[in-house]
Protein backbone atom coordinates (compact mmCIF):
# COMPACT_ATOMS: atom_id res chain seq x y z
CA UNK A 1 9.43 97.81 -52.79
CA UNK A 2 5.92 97.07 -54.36
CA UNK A 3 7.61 97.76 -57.56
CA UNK A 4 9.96 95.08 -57.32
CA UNK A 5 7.83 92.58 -55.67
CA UNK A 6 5.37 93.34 -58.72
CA UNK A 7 8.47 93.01 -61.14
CA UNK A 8 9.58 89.33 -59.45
CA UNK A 9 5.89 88.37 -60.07
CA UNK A 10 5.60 88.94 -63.51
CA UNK A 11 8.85 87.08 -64.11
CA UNK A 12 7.89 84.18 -61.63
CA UNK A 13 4.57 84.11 -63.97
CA UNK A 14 5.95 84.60 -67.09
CA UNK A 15 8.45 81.29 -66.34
CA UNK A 16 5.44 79.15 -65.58
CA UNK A 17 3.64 80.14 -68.43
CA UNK A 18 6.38 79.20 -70.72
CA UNK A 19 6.92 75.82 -68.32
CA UNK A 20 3.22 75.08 -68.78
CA UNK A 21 3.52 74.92 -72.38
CA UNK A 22 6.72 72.73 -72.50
CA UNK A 23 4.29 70.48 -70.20
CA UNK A 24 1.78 70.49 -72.81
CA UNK A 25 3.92 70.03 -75.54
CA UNK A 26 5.79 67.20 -73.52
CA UNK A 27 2.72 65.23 -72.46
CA UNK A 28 1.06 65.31 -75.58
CA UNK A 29 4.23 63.52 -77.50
CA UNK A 30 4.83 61.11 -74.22
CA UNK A 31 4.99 57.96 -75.78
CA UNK A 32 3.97 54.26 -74.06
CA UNK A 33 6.89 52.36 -72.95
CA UNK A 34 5.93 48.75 -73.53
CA UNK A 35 8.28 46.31 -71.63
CA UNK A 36 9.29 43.13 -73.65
CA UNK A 37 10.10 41.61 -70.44
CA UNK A 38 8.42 42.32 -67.60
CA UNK A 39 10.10 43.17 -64.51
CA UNK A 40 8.98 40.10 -62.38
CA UNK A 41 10.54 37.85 -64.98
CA UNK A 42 13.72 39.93 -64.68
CA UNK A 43 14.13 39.84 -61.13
CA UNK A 44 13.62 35.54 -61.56
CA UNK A 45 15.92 35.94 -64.70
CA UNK A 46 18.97 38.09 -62.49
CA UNK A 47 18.45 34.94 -59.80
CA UNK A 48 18.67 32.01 -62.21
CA UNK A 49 21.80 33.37 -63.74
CA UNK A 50 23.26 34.25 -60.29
CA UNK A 51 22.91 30.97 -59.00
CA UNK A 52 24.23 29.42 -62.32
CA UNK A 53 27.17 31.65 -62.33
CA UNK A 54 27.94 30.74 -58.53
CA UNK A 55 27.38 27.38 -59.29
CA UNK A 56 30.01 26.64 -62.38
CA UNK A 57 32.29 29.39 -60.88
CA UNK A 58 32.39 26.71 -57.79
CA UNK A 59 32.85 24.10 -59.67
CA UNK A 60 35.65 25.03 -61.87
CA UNK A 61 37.67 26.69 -58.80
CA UNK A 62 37.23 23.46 -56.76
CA UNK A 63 37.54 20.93 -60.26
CA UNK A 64 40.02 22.68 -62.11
CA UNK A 65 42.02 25.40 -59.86
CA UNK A 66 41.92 23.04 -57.09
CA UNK A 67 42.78 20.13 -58.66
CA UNK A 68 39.80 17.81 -57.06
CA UNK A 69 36.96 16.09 -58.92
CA UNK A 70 34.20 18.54 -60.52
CA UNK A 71 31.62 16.39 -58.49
CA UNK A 72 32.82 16.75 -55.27
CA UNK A 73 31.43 20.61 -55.03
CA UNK A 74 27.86 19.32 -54.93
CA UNK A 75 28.91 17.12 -51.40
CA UNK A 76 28.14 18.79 -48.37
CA UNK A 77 31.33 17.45 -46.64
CA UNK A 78 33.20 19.14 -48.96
CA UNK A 79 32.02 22.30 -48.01
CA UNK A 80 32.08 21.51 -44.07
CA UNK A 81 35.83 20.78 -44.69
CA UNK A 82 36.25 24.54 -46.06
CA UNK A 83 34.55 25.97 -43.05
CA UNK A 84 36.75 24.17 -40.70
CA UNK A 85 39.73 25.52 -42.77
CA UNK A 86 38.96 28.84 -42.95
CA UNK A 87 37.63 28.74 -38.93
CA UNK A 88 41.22 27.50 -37.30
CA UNK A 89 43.55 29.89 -38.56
């Protein structure tokens, strides 16, 4: 049994000798990442075009699809209206 044991150690340390040099090799040719846009600007980017997006999609379902006035999405009256709808049935 020593034999083997012995055997699986040599193997176990011949694999980390040859993963310690891929580290080497790896770490010395790691290049910087430098981020054009950082990701706090993202995150505020992602928001403003969510809100836009919700916004105009709003206002062309009501304006358009719905055949009401493009201004009357902003009102909040219009919007208590569609809660009452969609709360009786």
């Amino acid at each position: 049994m020593s034999a083997i044991s012995e055997n699986s150690r040599e193997a176990i340390h011949t694999q980390n000798n040859g993963n310690d040099e891929k580290e080497k090799q790896s770490s010395s040719k790691k290049r910087v990442r430098l981020r054009l846009i950082p990701i706090w600007l993202r995150v505020i980017m992602v928001t403003v075009l969510f809100l836009l997006s919700t916004t105009v999609g709003a206002a062309i379902g009501y304006g358009v699809l719905g055949s009401g006035k493009v201004s009357e999405v902003f009102y909040k009256s219009t919007w208590t209206h569609v809660v009452d709808l969609v709360e009786h049935e």
